[in-house]
N, C-alpha and C. Protein backbone atom coordinates (compact mmCIF):
# COMPACT_ATOMS: atom_id res chain seq x y z
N UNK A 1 75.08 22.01 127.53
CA UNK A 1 75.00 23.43 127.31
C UNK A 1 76.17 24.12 128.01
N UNK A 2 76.73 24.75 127.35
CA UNK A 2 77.77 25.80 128.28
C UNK A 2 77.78 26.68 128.79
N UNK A 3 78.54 26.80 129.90
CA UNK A 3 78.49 27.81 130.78
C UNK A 3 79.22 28.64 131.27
N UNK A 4 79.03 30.15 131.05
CA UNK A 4 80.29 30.75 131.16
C UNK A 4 80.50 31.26 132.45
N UNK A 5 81.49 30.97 133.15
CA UNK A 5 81.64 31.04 134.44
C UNK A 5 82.27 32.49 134.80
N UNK A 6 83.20 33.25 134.20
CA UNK A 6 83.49 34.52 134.67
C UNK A 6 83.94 34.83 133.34
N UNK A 7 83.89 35.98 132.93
CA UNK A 7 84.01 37.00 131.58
C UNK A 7 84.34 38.46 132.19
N UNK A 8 85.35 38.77 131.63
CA UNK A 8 85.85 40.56 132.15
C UNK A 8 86.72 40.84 131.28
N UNK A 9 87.13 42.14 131.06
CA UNK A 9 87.65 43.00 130.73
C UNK A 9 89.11 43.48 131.51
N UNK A 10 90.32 43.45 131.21
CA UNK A 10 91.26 43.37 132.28
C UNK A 10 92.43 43.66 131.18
N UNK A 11 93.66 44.52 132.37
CA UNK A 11 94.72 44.84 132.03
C UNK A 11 95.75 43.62 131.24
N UNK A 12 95.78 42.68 131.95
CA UNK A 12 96.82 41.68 131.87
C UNK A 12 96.32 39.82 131.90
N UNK A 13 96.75 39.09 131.15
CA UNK A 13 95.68 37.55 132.01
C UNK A 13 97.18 36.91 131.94
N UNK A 14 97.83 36.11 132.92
CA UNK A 14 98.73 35.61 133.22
C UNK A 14 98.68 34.48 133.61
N UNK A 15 98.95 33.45 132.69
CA UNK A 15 99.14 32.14 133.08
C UNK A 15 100.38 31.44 133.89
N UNK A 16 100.09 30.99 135.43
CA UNK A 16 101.18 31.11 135.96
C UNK A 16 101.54 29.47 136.50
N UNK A 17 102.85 29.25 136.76
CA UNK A 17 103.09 27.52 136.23
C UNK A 17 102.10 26.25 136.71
N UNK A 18 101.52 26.58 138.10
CA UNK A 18 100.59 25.86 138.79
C UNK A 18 99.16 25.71 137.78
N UNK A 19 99.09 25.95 136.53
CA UNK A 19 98.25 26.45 135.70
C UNK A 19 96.94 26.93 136.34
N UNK A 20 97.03 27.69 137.49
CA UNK A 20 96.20 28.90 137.18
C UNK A 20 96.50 29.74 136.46
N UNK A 21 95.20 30.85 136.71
CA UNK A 21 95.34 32.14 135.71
C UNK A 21 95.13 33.57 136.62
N UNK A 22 95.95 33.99 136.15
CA UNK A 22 95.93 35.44 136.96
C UNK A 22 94.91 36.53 136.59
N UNK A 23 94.08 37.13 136.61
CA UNK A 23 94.02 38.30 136.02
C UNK A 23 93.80 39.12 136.56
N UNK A 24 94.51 40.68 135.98
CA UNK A 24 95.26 41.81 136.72
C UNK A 24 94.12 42.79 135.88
N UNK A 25 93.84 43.78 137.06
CA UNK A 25 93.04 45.23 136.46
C UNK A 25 92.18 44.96 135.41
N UNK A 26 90.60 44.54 136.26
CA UNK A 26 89.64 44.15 135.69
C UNK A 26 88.75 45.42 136.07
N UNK A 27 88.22 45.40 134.57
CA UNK A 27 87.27 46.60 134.40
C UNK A 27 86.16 45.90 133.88
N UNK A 28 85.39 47.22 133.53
CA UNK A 28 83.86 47.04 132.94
C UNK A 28 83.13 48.72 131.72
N UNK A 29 84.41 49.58 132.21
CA UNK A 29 83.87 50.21 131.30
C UNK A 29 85.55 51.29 130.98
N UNK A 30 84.86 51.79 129.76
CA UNK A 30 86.73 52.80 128.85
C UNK A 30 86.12 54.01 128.90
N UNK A 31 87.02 54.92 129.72
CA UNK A 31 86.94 56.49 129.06
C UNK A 31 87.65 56.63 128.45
N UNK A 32 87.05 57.27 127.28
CA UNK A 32 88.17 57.34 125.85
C UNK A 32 87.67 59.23 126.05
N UNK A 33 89.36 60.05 125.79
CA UNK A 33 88.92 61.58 125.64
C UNK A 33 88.58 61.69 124.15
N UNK A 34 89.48 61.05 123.23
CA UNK A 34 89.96 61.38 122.00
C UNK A 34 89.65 60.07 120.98
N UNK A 35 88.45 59.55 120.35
CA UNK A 35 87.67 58.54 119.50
C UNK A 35 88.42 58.40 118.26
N UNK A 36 89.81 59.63 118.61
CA UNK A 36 90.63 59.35 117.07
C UNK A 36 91.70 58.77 117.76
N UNK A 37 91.89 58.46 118.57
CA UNK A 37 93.37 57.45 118.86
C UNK A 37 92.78 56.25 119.70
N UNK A 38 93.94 55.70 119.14
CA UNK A 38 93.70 54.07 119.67
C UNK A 38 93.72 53.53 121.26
N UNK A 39 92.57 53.18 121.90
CA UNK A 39 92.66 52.92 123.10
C UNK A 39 94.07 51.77 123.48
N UNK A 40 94.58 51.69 124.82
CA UNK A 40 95.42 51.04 125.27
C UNK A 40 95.23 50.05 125.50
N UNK A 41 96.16 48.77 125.14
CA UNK A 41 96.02 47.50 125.07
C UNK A 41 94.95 46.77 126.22
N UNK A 42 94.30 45.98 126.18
CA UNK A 42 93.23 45.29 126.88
C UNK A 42 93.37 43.86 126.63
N UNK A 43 92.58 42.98 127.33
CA UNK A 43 92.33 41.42 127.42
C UNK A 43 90.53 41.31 127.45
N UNK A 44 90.11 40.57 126.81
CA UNK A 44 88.80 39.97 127.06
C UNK A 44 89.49 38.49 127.82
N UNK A 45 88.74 38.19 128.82
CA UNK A 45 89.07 36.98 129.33
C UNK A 45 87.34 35.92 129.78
N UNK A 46 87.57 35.01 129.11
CA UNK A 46 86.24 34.48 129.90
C UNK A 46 86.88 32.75 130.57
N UNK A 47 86.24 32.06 131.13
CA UNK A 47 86.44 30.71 132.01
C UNK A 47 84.60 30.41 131.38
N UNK A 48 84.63 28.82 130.85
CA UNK A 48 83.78 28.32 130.11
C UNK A 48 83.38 27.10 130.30
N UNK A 49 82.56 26.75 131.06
CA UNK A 49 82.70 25.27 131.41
C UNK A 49 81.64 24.36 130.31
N UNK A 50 82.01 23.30 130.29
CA UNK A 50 81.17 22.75 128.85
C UNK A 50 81.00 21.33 129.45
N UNK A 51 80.47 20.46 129.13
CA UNK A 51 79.69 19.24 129.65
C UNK A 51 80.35 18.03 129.71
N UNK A 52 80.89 17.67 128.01
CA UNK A 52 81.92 16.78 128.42
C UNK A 52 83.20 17.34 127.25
N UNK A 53 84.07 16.57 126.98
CA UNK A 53 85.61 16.54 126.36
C UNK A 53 85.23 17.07 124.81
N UNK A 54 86.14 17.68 124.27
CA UNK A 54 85.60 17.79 122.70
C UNK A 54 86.65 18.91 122.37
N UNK A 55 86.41 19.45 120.87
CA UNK A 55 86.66 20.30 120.34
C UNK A 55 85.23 21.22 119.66
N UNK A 56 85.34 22.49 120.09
CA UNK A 56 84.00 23.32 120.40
C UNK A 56 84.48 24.91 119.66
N UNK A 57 83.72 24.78 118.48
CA UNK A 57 83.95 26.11 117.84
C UNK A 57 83.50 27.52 118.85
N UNK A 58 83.76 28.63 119.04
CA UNK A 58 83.65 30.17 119.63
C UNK A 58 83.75 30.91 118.91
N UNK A 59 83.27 31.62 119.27
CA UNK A 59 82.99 33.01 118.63
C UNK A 59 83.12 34.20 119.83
N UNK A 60 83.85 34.96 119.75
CA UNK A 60 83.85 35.97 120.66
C UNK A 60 83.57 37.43 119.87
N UNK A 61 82.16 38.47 119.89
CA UNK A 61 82.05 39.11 119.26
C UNK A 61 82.15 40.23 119.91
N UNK A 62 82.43 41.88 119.52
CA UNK A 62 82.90 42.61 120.75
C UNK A 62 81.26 43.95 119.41
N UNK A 63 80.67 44.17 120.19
CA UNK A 63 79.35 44.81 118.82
C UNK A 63 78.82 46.26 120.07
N UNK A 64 78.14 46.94 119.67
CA UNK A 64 77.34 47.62 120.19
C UNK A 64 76.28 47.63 120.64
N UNK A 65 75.61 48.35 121.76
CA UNK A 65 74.49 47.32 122.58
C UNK A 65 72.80 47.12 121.59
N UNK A 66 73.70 47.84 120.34
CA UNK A 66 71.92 48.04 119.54
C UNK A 66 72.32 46.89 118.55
N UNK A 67 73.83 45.87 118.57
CA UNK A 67 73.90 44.62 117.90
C UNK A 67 75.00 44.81 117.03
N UNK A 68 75.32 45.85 116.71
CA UNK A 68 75.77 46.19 115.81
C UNK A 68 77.48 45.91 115.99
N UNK A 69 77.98 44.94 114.78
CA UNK A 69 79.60 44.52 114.97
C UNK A 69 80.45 45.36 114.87
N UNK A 70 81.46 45.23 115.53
CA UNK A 70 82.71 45.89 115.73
C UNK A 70 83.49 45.33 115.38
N UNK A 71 83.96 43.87 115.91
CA UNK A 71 84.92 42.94 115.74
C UNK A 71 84.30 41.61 116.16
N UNK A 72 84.96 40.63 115.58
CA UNK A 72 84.70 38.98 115.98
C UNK A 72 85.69 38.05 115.43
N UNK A 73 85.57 37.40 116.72
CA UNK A 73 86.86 36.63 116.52
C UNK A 73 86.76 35.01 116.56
N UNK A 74 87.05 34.40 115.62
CA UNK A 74 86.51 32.56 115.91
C UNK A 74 87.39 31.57 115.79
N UNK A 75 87.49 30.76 116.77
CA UNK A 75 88.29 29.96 117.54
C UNK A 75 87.99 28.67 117.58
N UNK A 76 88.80 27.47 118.15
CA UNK A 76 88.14 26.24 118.80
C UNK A 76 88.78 26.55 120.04
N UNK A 77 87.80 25.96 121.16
CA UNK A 77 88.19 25.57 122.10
C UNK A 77 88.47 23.81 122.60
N UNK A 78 89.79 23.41 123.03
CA UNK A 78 89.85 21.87 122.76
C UNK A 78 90.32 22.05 124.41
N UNK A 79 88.86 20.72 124.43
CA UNK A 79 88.86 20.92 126.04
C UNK A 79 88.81 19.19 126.44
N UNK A 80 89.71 18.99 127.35
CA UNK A 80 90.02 17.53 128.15
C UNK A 80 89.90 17.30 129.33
N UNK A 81 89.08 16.51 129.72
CA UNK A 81 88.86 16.59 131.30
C UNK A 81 89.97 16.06 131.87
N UNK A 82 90.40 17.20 132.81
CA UNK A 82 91.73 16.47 133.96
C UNK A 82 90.97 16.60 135.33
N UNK A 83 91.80 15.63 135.91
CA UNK A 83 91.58 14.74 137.19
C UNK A 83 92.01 16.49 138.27
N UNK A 84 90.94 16.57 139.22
CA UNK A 84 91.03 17.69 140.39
C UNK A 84 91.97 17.55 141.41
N UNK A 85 92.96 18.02 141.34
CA UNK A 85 94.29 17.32 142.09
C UNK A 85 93.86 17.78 143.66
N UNK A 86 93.35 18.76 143.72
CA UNK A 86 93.00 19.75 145.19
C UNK A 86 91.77 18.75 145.66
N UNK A 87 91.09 17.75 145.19
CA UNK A 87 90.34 17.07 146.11
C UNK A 87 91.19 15.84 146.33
N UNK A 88 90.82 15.25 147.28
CA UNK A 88 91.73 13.86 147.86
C UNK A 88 90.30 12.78 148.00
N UNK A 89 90.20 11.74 146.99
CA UNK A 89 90.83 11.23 146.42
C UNK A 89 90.45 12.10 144.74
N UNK A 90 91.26 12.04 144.15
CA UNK A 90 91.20 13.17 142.37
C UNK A 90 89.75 12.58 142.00
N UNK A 91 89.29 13.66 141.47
CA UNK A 91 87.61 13.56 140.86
C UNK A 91 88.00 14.11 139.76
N UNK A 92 87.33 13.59 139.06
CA UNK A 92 86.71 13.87 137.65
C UNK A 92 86.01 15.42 137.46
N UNK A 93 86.37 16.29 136.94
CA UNK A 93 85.68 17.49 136.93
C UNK A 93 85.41 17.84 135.13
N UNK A 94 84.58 18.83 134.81
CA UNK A 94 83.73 19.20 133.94
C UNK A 94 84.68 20.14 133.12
N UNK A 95 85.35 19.65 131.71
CA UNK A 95 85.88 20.58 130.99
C UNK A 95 85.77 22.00 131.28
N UNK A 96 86.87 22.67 131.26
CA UNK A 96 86.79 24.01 131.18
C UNK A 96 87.72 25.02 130.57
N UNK A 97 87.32 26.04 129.73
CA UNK A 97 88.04 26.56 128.72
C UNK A 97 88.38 28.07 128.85
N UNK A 98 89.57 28.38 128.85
CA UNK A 98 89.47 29.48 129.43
C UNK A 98 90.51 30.41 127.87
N UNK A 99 89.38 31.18 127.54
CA UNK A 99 89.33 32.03 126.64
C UNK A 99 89.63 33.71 127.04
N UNK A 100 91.17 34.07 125.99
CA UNK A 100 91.77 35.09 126.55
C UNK A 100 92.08 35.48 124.93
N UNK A 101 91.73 37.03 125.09
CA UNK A 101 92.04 37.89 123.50
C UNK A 101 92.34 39.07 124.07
N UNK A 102 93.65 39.23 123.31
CA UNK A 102 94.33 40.83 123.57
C UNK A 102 94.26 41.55 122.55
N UNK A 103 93.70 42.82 122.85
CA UNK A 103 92.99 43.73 122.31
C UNK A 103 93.90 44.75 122.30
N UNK A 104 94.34 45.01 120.76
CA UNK A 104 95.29 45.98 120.60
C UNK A 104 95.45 46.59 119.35
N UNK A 105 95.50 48.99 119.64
CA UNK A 105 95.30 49.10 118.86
C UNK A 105 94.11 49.15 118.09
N UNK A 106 92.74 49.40 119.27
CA UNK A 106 91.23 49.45 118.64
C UNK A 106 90.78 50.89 118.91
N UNK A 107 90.11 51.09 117.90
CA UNK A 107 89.42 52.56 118.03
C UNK A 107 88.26 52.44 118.39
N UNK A 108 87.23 52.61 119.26
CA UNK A 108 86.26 52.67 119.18
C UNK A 108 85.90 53.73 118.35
N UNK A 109 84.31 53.35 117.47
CA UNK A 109 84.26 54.07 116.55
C UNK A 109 82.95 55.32 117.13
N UNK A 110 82.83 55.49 118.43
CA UNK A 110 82.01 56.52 118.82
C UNK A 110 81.72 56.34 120.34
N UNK A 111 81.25 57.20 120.84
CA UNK A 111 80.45 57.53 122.53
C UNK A 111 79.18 56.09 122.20
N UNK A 112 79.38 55.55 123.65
CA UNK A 112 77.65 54.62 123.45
C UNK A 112 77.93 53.38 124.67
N UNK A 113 77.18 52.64 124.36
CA UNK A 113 77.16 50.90 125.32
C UNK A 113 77.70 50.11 123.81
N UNK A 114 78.45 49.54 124.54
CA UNK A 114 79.07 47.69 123.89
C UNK A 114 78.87 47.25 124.50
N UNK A 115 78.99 45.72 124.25
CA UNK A 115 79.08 44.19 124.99
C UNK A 115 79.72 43.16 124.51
N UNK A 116 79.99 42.30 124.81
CA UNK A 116 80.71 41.17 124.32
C UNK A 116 79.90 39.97 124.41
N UNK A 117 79.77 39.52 123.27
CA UNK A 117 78.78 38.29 123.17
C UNK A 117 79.92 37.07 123.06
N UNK A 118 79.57 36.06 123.90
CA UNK A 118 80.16 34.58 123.23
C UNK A 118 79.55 33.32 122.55
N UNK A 119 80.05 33.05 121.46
CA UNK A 119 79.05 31.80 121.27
C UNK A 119 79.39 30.68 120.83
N UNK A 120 79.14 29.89 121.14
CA UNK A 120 78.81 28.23 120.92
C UNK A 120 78.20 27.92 119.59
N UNK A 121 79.16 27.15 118.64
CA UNK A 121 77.83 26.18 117.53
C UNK A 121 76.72 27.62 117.03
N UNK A 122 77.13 28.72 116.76
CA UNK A 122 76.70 29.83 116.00
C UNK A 122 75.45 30.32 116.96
N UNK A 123 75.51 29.90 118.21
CA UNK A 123 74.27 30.36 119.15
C UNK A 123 75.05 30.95 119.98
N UNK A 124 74.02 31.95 120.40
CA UNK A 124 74.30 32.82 121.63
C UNK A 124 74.76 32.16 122.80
């Protein structure tokens, strides 16, 4: 079963050579003055840990909190277990997928609650 380990909303996600990941100006909610112009560029970012090695369909849906779609977006995630260099002696650690969508150019289409759903194999 998978598990999503951190999910946010953020200015920037920066992959930097040590392959971590950066991410810059994390939010949770948009004041929009004006529902007729296009909010400013954004990132959905989530970190996904999954059980073992594979290729794993996603779905990242961005809807309103009464369900209702906005946008969705569907992906594979192709995930390979690498060896944990930061423990001595290297262990074996648990696929992990780290899912990043830049958001640009969206109107929200009114005042209210959203959420962002992710899913696995057409399940929540």
């Amino acid at each position: 079963m998978p598990r999503i380990l951190i999910a946010t909303l953020c200015d920037d996600v920066r992959e930097e050579i040590s392959s971590k990941v950066s991410i810059m100006g994390t939010f949770n909610q948009f004041r929009v003055a004006d529902f007729r112009n296009p909010m400013p560029p954004f990132w959905i970012f989530a970190r996904i840990e999954f059980e073992q090695e594979g290729d794993y369909p996603v779905i990242i849906e961005f809807r309103t909190i009464e369900g209702q779609r906005i946008f969705q977006v569907k992906g594979i995630a192709q995930l390979r277990t690498m060896p944990e260099r930061s423990v001595q002696p290297p262990t074996l650690v648990r696929p992990v997928a780290n899912l990043k969508l830049k958001v640009d150019n969206f109107k929200l289409p009114r005042d209210g609650l959203y959420e962002i759903a992710f899913f696995h194999n057409e399940l929540e």
